[in-house]
C-alpha atoms as a PDB file:
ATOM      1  CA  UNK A   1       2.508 -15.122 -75.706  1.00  0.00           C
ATOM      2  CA  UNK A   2       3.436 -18.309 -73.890  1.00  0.00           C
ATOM      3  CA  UNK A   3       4.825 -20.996 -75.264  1.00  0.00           C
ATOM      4  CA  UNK A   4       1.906 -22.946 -75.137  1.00  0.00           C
ATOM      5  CA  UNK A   5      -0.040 -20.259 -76.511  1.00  0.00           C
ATOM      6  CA  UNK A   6       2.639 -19.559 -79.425  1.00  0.00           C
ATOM      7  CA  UNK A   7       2.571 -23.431 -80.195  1.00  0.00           C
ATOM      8  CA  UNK A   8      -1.480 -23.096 -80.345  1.00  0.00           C
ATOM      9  CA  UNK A   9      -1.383 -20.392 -82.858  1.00  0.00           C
ATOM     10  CA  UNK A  10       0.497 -21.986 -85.196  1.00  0.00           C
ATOM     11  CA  UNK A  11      -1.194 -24.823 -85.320  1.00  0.00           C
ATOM     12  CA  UNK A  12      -4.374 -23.028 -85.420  1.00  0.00           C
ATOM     13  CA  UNK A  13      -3.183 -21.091 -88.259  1.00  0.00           C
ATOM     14  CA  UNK A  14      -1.909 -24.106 -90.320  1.00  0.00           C
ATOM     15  CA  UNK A  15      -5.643 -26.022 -89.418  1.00  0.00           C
ATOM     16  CA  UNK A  16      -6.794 -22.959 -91.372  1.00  0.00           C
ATOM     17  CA  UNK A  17      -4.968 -23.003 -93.913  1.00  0.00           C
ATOM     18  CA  UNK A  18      -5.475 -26.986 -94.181  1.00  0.00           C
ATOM     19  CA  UNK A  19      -9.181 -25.927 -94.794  1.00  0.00           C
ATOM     20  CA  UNK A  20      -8.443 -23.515 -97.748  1.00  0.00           C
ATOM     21  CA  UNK A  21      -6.120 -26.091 -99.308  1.00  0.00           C
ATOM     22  CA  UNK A  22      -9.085 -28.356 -99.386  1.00  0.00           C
ATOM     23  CA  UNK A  23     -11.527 -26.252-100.452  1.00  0.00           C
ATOM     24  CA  UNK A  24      -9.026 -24.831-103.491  1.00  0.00           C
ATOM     25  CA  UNK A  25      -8.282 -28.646-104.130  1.00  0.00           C
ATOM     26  CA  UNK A  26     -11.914 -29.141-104.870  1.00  0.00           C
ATOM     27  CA  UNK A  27     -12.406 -26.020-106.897  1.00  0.00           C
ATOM     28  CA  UNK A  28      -9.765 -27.649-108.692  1.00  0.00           C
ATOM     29  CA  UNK A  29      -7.295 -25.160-108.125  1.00  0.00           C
ATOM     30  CA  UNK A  30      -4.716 -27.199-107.868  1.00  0.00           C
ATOM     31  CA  UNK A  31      -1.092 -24.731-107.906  1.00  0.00           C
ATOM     32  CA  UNK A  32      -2.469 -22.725-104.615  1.00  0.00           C
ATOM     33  CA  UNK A  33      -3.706 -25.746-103.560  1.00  0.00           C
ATOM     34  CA  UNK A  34       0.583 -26.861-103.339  1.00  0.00           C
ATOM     35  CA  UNK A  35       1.148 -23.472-102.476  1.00  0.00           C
ATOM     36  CA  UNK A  36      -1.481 -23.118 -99.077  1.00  0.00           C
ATOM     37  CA  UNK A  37      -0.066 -26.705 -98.562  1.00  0.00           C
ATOM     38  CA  UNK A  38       3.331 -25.779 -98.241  1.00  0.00           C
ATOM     39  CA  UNK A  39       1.657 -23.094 -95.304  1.00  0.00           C
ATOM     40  CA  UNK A  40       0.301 -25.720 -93.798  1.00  0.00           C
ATOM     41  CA  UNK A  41       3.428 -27.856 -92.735  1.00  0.00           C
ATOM     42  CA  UNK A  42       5.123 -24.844 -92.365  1.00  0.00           C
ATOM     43  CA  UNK A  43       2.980 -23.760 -90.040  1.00  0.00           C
ATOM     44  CA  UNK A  44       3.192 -26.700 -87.910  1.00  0.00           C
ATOM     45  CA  UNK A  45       6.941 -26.862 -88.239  1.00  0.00           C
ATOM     46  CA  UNK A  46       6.905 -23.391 -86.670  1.00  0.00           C
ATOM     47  CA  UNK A  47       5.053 -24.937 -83.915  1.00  0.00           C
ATOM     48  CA  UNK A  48       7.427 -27.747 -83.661  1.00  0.00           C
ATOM     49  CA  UNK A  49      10.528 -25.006 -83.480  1.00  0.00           C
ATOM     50  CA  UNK A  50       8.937 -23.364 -80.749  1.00  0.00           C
ATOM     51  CA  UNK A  51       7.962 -26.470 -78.411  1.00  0.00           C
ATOM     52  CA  UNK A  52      11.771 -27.839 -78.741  1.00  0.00           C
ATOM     53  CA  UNK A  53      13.664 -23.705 -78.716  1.00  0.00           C
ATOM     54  CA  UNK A  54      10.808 -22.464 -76.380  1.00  0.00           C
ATOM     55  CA  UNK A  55      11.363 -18.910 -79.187  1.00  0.00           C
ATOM     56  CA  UNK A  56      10.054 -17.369 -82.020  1.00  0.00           C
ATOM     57  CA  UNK A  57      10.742 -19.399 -85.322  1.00  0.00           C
ATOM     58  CA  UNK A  58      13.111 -18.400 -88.205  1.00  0.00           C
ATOM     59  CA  UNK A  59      11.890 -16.605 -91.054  1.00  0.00           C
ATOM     60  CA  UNK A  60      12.737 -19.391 -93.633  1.00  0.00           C
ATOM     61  CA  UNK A  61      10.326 -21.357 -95.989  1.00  0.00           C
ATOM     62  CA  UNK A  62      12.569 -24.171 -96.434  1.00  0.00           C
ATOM     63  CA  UNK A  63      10.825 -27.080 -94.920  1.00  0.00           C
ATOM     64  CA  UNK A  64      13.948 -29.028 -94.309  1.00  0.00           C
ATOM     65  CA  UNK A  65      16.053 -26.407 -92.721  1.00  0.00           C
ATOM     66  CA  UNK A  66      12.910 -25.463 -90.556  1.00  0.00           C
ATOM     67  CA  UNK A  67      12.842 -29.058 -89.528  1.00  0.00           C
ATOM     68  CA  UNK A  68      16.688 -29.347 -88.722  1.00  0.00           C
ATOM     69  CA  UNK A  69      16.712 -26.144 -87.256  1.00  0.00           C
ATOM     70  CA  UNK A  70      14.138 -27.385 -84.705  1.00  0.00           C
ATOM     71  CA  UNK A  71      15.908 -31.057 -84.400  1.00  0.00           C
ATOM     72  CA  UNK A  72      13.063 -32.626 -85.490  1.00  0.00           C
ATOM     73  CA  UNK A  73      14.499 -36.044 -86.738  1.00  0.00           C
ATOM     74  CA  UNK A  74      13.508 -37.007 -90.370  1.00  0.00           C
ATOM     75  CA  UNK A  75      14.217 -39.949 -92.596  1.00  0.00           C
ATOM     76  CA  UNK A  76      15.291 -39.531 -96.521  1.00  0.00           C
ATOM     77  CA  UNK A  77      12.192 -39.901 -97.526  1.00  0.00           C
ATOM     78  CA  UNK A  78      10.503 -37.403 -95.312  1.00  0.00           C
ATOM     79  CA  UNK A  79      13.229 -34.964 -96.498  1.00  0.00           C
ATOM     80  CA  UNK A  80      12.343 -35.782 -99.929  1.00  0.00           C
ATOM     81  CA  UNK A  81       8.847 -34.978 -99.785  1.00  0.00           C
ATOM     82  CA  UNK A  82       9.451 -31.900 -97.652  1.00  0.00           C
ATOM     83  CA  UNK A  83      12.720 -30.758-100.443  1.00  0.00           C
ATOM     84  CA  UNK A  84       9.686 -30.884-103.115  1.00  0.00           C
ATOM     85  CA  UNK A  85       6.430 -29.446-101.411  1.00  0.00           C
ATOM     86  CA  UNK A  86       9.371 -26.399-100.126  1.00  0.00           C
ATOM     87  CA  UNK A  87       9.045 -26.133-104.366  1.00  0.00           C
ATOM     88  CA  UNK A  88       5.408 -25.342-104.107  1.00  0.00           C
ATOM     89  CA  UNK A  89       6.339 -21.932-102.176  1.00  0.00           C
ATOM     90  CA  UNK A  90       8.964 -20.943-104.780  1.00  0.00           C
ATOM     91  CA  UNK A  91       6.624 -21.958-107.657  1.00  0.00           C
ATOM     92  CA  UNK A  92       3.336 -20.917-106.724  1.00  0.00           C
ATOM     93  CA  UNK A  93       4.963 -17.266-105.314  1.00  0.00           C
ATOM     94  CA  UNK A  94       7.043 -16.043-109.190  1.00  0.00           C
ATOM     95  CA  UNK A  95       5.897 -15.601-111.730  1.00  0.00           C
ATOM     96  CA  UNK A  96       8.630 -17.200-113.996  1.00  0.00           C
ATOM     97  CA  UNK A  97       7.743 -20.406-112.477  1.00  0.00           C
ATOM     98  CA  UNK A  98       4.123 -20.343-112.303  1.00  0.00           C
ATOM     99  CA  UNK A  99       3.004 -20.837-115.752  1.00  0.00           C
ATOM    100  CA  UNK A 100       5.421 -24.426-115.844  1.00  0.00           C
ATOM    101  CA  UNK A 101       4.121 -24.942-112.119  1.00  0.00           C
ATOM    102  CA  UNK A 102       0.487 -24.595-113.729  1.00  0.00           C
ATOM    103  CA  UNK A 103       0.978 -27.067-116.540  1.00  0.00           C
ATOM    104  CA  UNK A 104       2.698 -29.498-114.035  1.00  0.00           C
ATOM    105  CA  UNK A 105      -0.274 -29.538-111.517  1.00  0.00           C
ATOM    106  CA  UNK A 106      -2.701 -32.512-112.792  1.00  0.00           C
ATOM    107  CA  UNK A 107      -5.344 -33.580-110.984  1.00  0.00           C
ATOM    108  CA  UNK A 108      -3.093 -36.510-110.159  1.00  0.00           C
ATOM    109  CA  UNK A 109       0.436 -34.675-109.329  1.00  0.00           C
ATOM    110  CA  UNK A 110      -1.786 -32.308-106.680  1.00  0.00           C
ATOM    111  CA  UNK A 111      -3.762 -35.054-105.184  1.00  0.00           C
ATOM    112  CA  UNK A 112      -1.261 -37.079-104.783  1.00  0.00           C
ATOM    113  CA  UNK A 113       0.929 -33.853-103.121  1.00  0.00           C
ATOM    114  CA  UNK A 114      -2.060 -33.181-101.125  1.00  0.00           C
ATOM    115  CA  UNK A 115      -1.919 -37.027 -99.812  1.00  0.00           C
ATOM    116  CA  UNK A 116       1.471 -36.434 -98.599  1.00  0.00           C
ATOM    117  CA  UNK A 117       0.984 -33.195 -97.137  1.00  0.00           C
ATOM    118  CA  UNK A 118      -2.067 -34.599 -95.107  1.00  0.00           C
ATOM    119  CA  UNK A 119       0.172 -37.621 -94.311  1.00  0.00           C
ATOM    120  CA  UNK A 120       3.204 -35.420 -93.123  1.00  0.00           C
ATOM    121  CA  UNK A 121       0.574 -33.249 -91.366  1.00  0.00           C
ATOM    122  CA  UNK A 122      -0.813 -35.947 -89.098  1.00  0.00           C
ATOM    123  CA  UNK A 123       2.772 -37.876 -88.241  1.00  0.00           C
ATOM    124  CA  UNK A 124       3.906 -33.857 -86.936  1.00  0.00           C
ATOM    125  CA  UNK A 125       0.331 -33.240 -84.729  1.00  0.00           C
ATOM    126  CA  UNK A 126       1.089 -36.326 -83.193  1.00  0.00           C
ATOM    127  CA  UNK A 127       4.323 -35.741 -82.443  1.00  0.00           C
ATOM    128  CA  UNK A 128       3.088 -31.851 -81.146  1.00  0.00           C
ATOM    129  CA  UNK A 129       0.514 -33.653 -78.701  1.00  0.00           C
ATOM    130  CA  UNK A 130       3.658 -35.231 -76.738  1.00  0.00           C
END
């Protein structure tokens, strides 16, 4: 793939993904909800990596060290919300976790999660348009 192309397909893939996260948001299943959420800034983080290395992305979930790793500059508080939707992956994945993940996802705690994933979401598109 080109670059261009490689860039496209991530953010294809997270647009996807954006969709299910919706549609399990209004089923009201909020922990995959988090958990496709996390895929979808992921996703477009991946896309950021490979516009500024111009190669494939790491393998890492981590949504800060995907970030740094493509010097994409972030304040604190962007790095706070990215530190706890990069929980959402860990969470929503094992099974130890999932049951107190469960019990912590309210209709309030995932929409207002999902508010910051769709805010994060649009600040990086705009930034992959440039």
């Amino acid at each position: 793939m080109k670059t261009k192309e490689h860039i496209q397909f991530w953010i294809d893939s997270s647009d996807d993904d954006f969709q299910a996260m919706a549609h399990l948001f209004e089923k009201g299943d909020y922990t995959w909800s988090l958990f496709i959420g996390h895929l979808v800034l992921e996703k477009l983080l991946k896309a950021w990596y490979v516009k500024t290395n111009s190669n494939m992305p790491p393998f890492i979930h981590d949504l800060v060290r995907l970030a740094e790793k493509g010097d994409l500059v972030l304040d604190d508080s962007q790095k706070d919300i990215l530190d706890t939707i990069s929980t959402f992956n860990i969470r929503g994945r094992y099974d130890d976790y999932k049951r107190e993940f469960y019990l912590k996802c309210s209709d309030a705690f995932t929409n207002e999660w999902i508010h910051n994933i769709k805010e994060f979401r649009k600040w990086i598109k705009t930034k992959l348009r440039k």
